[in-house]
Protein backbone atom coordinates (compact mmCIF):
# COMPACT_ATOMS: atom_id res chain seq x y z
CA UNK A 1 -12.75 2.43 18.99
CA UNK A 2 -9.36 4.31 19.09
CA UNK A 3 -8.82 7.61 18.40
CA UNK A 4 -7.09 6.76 15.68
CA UNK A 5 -8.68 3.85 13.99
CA UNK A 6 -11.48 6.76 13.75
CA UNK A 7 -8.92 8.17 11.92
CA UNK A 8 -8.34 5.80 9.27
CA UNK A 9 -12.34 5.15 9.23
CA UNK A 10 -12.49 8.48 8.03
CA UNK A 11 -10.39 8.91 5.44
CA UNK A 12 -11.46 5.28 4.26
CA UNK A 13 -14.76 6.83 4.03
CA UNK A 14 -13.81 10.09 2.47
CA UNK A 15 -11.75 8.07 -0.30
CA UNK A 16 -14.55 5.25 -1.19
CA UNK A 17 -16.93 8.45 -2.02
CA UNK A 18 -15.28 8.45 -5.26
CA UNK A 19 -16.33 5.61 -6.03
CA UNK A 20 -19.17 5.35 -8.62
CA UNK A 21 -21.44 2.59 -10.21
CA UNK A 22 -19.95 0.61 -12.97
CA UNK A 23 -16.32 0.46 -11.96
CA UNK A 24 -13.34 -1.32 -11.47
CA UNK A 25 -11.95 -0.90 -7.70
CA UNK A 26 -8.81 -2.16 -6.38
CA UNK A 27 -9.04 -3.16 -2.62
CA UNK A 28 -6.09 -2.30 -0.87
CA UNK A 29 -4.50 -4.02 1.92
CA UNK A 30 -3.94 -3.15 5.47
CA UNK A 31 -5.22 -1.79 8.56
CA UNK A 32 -6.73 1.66 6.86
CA UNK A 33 -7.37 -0.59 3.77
CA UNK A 34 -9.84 -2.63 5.10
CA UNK A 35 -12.45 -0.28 6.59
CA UNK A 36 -12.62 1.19 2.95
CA UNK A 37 -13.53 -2.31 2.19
CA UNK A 38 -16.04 -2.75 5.00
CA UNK A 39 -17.56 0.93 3.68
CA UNK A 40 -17.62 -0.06 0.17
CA UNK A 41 -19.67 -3.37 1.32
CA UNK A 42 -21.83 -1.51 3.18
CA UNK A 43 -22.41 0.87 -0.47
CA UNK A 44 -23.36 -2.07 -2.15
CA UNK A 45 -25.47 -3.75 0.13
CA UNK A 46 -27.51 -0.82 0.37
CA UNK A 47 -27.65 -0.22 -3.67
CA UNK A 48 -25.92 2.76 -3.51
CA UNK A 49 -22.99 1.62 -5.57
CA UNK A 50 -23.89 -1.23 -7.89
CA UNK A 51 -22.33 -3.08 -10.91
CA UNK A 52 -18.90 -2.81 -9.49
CA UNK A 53 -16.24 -5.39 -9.40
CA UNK A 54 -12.93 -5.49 -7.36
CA UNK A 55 -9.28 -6.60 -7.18
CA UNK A 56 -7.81 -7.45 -4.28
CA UNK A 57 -4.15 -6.49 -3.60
CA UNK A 58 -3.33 -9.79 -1.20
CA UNK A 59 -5.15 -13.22 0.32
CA UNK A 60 -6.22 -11.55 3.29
CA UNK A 61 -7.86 -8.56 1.07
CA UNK A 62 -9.34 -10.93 -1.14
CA UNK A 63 -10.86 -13.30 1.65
CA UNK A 64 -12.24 -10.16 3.28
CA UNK A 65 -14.21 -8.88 0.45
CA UNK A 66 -15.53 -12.02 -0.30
CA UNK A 67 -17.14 -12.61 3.37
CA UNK A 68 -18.39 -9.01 2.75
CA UNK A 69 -20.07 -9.72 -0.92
CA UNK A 70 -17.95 -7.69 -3.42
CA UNK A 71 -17.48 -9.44 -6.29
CA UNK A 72 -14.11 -9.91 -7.28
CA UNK A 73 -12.27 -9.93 -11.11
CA UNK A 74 -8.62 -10.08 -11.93
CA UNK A 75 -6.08 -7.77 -13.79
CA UNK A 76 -6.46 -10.12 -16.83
CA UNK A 77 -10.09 -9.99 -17.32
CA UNK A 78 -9.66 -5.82 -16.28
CA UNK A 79 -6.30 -4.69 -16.94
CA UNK A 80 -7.19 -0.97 -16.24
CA UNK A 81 -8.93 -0.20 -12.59
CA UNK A 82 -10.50 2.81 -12.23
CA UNK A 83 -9.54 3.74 -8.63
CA UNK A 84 -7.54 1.99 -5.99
CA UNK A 85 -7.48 2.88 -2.53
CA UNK A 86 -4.73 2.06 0.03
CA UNK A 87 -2.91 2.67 2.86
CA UNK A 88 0.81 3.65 2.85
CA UNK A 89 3.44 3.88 5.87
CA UNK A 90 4.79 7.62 5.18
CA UNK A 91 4.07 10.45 2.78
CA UNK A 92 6.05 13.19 1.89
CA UNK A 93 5.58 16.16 0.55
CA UNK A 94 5.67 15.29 -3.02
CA UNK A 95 2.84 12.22 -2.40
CA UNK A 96 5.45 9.75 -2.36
CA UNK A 97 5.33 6.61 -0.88
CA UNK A 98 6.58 4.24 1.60
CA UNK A 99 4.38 0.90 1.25
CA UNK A 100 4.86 -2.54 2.69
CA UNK A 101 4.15 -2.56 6.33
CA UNK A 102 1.31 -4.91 6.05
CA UNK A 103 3.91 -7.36 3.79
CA UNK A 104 1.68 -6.84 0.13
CA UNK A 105 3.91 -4.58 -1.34
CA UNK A 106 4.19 -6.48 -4.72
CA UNK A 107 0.68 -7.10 -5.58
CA UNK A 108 0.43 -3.40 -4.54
CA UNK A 109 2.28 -1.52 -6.74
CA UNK A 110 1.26 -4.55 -9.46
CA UNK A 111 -2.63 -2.91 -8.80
CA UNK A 112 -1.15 0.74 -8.38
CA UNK A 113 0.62 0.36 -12.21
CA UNK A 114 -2.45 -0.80 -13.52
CA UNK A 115 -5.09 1.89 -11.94
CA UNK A 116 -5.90 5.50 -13.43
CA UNK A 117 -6.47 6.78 -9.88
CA UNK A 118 -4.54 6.12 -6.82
CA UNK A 119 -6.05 7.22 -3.62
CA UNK A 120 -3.67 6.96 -0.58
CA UNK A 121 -5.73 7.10 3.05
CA UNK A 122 -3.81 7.38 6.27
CA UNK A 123 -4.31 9.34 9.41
CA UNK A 124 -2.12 12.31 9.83
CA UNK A 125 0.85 10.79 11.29
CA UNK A 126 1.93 9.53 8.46
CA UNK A 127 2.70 12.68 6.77
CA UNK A 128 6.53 13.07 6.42
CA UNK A 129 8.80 15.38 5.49
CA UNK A 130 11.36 13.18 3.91
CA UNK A 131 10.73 9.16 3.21
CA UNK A 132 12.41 6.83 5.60
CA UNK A 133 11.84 9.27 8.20
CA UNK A 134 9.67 7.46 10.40
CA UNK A 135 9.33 4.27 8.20
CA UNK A 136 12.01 1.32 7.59
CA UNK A 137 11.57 0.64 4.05
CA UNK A 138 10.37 -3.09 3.06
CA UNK A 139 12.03 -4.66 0.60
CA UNK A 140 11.13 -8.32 -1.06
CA UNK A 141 13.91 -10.72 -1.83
CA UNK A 142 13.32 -14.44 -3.26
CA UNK A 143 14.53 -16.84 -0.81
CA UNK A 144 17.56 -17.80 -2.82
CA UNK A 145 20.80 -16.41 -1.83
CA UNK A 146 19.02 -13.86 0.30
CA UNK A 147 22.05 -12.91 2.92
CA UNK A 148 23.56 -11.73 0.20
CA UNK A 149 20.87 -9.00 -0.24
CA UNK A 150 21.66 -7.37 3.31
CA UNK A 151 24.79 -7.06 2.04
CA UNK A 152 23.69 -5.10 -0.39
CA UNK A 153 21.47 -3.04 1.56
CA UNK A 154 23.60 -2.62 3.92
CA UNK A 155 26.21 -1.40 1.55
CA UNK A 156 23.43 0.94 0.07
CA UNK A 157 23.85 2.90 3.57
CA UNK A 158 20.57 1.15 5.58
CA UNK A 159 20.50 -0.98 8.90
CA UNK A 160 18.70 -4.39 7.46
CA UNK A 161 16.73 -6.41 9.94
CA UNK A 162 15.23 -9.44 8.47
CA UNK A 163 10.72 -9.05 8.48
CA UNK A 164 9.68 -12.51 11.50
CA UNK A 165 6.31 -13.58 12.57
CA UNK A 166 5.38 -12.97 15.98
CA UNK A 167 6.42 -16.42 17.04
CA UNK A 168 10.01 -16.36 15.48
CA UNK A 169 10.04 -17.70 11.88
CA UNK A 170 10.66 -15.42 8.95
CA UNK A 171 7.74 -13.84 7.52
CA UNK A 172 6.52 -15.11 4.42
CA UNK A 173 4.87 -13.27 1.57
CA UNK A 174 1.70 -14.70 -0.55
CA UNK A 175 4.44 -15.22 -3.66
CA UNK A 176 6.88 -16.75 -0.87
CA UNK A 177 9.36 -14.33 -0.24
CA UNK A 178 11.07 -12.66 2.29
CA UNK A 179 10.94 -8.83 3.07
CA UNK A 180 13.99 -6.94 4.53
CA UNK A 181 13.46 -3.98 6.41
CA UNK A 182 15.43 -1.35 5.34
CA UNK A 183 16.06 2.03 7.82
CA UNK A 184 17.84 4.59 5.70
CA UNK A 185 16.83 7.26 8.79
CA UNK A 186 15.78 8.99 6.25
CA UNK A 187 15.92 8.34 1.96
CA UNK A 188 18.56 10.81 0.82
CA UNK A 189 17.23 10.28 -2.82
CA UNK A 190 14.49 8.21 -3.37
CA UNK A 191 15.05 8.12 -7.23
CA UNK A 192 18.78 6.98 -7.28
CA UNK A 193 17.34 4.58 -4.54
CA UNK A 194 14.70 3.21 -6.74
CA UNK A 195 16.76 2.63 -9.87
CA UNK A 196 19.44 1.21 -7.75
CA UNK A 197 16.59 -1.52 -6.27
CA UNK A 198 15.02 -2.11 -9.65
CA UNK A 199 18.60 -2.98 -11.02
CA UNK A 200 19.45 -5.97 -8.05
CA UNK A 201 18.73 -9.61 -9.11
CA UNK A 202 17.13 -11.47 -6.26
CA UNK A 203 14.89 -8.15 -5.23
CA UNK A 204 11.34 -8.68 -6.41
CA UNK A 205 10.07 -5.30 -5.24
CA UNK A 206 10.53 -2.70 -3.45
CA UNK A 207 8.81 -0.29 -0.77
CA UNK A 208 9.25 3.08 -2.95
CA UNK A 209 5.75 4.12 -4.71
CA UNK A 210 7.15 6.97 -6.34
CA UNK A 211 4.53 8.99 -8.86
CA UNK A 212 1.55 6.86 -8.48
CA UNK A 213 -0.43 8.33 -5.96
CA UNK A 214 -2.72 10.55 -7.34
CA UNK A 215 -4.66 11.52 -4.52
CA UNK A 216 -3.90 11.52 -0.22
CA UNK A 217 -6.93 11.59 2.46
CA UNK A 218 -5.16 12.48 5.82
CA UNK A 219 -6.71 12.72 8.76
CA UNK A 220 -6.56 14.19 11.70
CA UNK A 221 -8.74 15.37 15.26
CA UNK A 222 -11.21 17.52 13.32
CA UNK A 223 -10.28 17.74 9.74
CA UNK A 224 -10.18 15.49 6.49
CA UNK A 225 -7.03 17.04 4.12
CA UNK A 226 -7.48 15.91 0.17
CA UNK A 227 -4.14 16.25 -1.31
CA UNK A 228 -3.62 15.96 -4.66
CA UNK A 229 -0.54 15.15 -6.89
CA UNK A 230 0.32 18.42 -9.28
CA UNK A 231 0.10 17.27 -13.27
């Protein structure tokens, strides 16, 4: 095991702790994502969790849990979650977000809107000091028309590189969409940014997670950091 998939092990670890019996869990989705998965399997297979049920943030998520036994539910039979934990692609200072790397971005946020506790895991690298520092920020466009959303982008000051598979075709979304990269090198003002995204027909959604993480687990060689947003 890498040095730094030990990393996101343990922070996965650290943020399924706060997990208790009886709750709703949303899975997250993503390289850090999925060992809290594999630990929260683990908790329940052992009986020290029990009576929980989860909601997976994309396919892969959901066909993970299933091979592991969690029992799954939906945002319509549990419209509040008690805690989600995820990954994220940069955090800054203020424990905002850049989310979309893995490509679930919608179903995400969708999870994060609906969740009274939002615990962010990543290893210590991911720590920024301003978002789009060391992450191009993913953005989801419907198929329709979609040129004309680099344009856009592009316009909005960012170098737009259209999201491909390994083997050449454009990579496609569980809703079917498209996701643009976006490198702002770095987010002057993530705010503006946001409304300005929220406001464009033909974007779905958008990287930006501002104000809903409540909690980050970084770590690093030696030492687990819980941040936590100020109320």
């Amino acid at each position: 095991m890498h040095t730094v998939e030990q990393l996101k092990k343990a922070a996965a670890d650290t943020a399924v702790s706060h997990i208790k019996s009886g709750m709703v869990v949303g899975l997250g989705t993503g390289s850090t994502a999925i060992w809290g998965v594999r630990r929260l399997a683990e908790l329940l297979a052992s009986g020290e969790i029990q009576d929980i049920v989860a909601i997976p943030t994309a396919v892969r998520t959901e066909e993970a849990a299933r091979a592991l036994g969690i029992p799954l539910t939906t945002l319509a039979e549990h419209p509040q979650i008690d805690i989600t934990f995820d990954g994220a692609d940069e955090v800054d200072p203020q424990l905002n977000l850049i989310k979309g790397g893995g490509g679930a971005l919608l179903r995400e946020k969708i999870v994060a809107q609906a969740s009274l506790r939002n615990i962010i895991i990543v290893d210590d690298s991911k720590i920024s000091p301003q978002l789009g520092t060391l992450f191009a920020l993913p953005v989801e466009v419907i198929p329709f028309a979609w040129e004309t959303q680099v344009t856009f982008l592009q316009n909005l000051g960012a170098a737009v590189s259209v999201r491909r598979t390994p083997d050449g075709e454009k990579y496609i979304t569980d809703q079917g969409n498209y996701i643009l990269d976006c490198a702002f090198t770095p987010i002057v003002d993530c705010y503006q940014l946001n409304s300005q995204l929220n406001g464009r027909a033909g974007i779905v959604e958008h990287g930006l997670f501002l104000d809903l993480a409540t909690d980050v687990i970084a770590a690093a060689p030696g030492a687990i950091r819980h941040l936590k947003r100020e109320k």
